[in-house]
N, C-alpha and C. Protein backbone atom coordinates (compact mmCIF):
# COMPACT_ATOMS: atom_id res chain seq x y z
N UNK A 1 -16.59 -16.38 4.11
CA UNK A 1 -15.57 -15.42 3.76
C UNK A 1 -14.34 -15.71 4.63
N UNK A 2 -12.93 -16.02 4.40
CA UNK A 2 -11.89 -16.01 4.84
C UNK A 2 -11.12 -14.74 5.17
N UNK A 3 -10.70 -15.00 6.04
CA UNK A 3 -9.68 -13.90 6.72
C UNK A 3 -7.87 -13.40 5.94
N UNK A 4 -8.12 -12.39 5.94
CA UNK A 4 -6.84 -12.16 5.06
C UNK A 4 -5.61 -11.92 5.77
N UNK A 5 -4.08 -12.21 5.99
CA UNK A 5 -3.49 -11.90 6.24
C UNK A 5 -2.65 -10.52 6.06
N UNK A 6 -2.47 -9.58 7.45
CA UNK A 6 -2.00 -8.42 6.51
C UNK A 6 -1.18 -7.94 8.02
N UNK A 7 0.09 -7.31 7.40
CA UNK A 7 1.05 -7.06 8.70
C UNK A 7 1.09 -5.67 8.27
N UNK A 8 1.54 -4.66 9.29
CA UNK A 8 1.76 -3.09 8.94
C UNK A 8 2.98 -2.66 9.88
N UNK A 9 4.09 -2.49 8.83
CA UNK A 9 5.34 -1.90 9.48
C UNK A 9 5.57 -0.43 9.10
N UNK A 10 5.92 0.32 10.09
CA UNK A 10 6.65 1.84 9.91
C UNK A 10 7.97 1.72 9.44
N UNK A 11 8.19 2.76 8.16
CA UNK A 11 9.53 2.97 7.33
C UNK A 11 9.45 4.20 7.58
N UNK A 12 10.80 4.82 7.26
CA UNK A 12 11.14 6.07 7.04
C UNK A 12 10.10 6.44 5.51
N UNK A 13 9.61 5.88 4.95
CA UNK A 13 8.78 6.10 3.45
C UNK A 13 7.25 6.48 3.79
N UNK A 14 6.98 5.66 4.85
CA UNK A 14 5.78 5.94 5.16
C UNK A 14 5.26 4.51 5.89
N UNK A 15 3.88 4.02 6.27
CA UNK A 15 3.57 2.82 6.87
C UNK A 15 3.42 1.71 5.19
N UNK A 16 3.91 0.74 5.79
CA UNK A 16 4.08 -0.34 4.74
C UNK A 16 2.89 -1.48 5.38
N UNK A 17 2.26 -1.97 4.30
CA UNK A 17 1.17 -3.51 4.33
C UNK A 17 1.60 -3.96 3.49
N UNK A 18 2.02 -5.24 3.89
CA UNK A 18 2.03 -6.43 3.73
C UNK A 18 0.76 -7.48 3.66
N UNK A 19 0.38 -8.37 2.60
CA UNK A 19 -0.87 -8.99 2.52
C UNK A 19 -0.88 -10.49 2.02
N UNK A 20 -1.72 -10.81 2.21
CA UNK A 20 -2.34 -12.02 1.23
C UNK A 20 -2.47 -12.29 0.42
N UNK A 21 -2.23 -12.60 -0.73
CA UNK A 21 -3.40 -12.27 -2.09
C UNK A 21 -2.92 -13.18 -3.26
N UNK A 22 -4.11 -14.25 -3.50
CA UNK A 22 -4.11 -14.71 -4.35
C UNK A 22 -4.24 -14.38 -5.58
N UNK A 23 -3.45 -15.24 -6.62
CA UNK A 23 -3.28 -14.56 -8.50
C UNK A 23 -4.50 -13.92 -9.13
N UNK A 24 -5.68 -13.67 -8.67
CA UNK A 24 -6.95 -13.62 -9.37
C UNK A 24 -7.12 -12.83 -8.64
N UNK A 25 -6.99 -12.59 -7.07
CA UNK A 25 -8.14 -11.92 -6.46
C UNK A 25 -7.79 -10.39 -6.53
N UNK A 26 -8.59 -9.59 -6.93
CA UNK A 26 -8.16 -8.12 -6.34
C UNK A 26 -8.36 -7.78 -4.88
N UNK A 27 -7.32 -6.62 -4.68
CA UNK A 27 -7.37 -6.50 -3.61
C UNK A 27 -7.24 -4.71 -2.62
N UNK A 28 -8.18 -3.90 -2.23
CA UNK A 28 -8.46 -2.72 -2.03
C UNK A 28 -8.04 -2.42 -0.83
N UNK A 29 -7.39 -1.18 -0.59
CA UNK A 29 -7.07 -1.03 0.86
C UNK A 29 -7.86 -0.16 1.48
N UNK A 30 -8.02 -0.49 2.90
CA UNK A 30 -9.01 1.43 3.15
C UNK A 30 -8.20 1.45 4.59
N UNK A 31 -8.26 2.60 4.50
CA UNK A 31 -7.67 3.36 5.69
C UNK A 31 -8.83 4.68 6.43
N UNK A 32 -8.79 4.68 7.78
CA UNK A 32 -9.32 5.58 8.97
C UNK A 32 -8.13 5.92 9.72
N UNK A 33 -8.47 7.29 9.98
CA UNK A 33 -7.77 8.50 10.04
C UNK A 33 -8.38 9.02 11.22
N UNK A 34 -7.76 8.69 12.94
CA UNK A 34 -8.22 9.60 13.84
C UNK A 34 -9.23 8.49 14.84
N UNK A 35 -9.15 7.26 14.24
CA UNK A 35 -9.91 6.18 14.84
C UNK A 35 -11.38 6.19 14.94
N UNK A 36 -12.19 5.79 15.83
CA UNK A 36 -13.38 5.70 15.42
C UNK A 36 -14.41 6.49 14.52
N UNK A 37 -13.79 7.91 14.91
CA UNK A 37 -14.72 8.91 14.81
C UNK A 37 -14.51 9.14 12.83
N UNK A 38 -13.72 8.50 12.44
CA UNK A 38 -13.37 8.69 10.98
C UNK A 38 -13.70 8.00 9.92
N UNK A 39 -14.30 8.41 8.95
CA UNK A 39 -14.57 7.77 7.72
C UNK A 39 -13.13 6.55 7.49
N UNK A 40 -13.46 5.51 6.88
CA UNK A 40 -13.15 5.00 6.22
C UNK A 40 -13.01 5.17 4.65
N UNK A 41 -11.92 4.31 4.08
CA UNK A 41 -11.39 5.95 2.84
C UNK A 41 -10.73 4.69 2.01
N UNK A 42 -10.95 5.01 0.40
CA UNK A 42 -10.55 3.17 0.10
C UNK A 42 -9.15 4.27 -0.33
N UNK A 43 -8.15 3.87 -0.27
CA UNK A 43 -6.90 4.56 -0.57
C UNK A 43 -6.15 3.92 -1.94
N UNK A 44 -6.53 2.60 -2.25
CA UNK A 44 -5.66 1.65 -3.30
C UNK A 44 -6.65 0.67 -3.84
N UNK A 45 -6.94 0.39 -5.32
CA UNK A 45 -7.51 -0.13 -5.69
C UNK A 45 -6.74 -0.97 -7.02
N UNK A 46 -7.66 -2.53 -6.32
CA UNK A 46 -6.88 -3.54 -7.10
C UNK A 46 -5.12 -3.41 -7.25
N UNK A 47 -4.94 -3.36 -6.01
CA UNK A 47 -3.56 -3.10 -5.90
C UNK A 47 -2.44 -4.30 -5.10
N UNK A 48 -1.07 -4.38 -5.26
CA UNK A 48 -0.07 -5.58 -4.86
C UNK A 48 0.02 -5.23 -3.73
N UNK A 49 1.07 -6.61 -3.08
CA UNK A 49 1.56 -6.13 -1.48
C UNK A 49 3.19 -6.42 -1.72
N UNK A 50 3.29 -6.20 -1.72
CA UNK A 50 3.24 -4.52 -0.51
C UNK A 50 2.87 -3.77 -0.95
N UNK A 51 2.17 -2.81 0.03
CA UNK A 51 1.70 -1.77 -0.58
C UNK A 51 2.10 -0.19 0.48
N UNK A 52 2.67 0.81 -0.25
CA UNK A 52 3.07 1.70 0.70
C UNK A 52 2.47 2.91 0.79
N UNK A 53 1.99 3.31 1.80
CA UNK A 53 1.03 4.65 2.17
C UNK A 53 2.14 5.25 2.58
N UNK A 54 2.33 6.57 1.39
CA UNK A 54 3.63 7.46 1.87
C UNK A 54 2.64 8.68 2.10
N UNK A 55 1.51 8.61 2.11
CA UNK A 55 0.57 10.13 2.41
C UNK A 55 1.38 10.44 4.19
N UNK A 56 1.13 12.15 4.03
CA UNK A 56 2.27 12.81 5.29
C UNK A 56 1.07 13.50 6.21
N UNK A 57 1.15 12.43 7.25
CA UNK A 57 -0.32 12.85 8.62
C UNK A 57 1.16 13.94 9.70
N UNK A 58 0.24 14.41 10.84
CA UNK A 58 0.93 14.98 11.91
C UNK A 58 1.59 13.67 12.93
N UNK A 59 2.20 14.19 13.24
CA UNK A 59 2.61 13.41 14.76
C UNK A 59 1.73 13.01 15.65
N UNK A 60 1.34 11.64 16.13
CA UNK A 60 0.59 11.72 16.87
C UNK A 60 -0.83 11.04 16.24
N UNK A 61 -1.15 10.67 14.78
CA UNK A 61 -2.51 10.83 14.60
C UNK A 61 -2.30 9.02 14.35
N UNK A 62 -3.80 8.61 14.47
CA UNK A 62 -4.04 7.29 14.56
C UNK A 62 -4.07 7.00 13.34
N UNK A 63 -3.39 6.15 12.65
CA UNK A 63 -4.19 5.20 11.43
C UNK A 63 -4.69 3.91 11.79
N UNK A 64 -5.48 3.38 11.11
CA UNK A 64 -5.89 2.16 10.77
C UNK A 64 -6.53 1.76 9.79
N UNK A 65 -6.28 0.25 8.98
CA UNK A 65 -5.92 -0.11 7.70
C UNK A 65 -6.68 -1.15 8.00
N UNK A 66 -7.50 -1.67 6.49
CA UNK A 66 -7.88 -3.12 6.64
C UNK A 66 -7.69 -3.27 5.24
N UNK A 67 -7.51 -4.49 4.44
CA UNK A 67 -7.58 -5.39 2.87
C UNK A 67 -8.78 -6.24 2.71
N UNK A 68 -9.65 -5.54 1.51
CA UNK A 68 -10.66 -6.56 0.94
C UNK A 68 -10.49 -7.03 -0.03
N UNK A 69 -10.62 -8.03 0.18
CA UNK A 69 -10.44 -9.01 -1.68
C UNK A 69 -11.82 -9.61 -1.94
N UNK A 70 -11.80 -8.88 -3.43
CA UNK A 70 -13.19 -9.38 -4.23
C UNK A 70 -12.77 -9.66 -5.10
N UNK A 71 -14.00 -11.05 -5.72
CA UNK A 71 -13.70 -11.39 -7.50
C UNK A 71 -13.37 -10.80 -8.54
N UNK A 72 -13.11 -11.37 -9.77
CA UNK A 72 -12.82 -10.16 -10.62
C UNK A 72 -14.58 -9.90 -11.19
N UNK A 73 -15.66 -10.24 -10.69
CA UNK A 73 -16.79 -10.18 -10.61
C UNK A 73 -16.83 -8.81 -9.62
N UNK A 74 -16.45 -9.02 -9.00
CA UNK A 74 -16.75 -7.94 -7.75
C UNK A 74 -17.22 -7.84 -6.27
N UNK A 75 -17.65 -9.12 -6.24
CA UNK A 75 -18.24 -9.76 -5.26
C UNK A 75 -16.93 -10.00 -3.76
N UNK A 76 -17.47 -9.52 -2.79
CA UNK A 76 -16.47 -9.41 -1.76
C UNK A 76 -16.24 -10.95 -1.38
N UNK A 77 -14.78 -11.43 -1.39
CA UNK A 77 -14.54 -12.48 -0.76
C UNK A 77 -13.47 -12.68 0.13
N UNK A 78 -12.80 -11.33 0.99
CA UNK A 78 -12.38 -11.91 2.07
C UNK A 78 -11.80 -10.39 2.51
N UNK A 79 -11.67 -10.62 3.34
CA UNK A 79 -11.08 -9.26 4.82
C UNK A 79 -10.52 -9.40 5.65
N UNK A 80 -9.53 -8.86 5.64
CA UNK A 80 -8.15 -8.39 6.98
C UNK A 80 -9.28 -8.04 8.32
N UNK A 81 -7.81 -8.88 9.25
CA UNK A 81 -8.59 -7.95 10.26
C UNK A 81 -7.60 -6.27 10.08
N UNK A 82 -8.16 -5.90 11.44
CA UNK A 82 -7.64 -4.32 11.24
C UNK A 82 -6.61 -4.19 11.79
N UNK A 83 -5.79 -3.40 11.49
CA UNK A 83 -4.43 -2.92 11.80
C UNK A 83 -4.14 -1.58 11.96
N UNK A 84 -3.51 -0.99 13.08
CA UNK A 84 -3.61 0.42 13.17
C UNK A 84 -1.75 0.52 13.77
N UNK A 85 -1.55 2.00 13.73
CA UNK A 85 -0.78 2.43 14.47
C UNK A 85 -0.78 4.32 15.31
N UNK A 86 -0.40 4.48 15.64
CA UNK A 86 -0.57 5.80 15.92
C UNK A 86 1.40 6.52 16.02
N UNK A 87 1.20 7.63 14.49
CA UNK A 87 2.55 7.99 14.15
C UNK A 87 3.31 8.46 15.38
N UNK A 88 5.16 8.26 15.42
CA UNK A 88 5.82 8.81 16.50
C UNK A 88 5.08 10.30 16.38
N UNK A 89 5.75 10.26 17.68
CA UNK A 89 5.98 12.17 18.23
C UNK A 89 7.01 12.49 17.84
């Protein structure tokens, strides 16, 4: 399984990913909310990059994001590492 490229910048819109993704592959985002202690949550499915999470957290709260790409079979073939930020105050 190969490693996916994926960058995460803060906009005034919300946090933006940036990804990898080849013409075939789909590609799912999941996001955790609050860091370890938090479910993982698929937020976007079979979806482009950029991709923008305009959902509205408090000040202060952790995200972190990873990208899986599976066949159009379904079969998992590759993963981001993880990317987080924790929103201004």
């Amino acid at each position: 399984m190969h490693t996916v490229m994926i960058d995460l910048t803060l906009t005034p819109e919300g946090r933006r990913l940036a990804f990898s993704k080849e013409l075939l592959e789909v590609a799912h985002v999941f996001r955790r909310v609050g860091g370890a202690a938090g479910p993982w949550q698929r937020v976007a499915v079979n979806t482009r990059s950029p991709y923008l999470d305009a959902d509205v957290f408090a000040p202060g709260t952790q995200l972190e994001y990873y990208v899986q790409h599976e066949t159009q079979r379904g079969a998992a073939e590759a993963r981001s590492h993880l990317v987080s930020t924790t929103l201004p105050l």
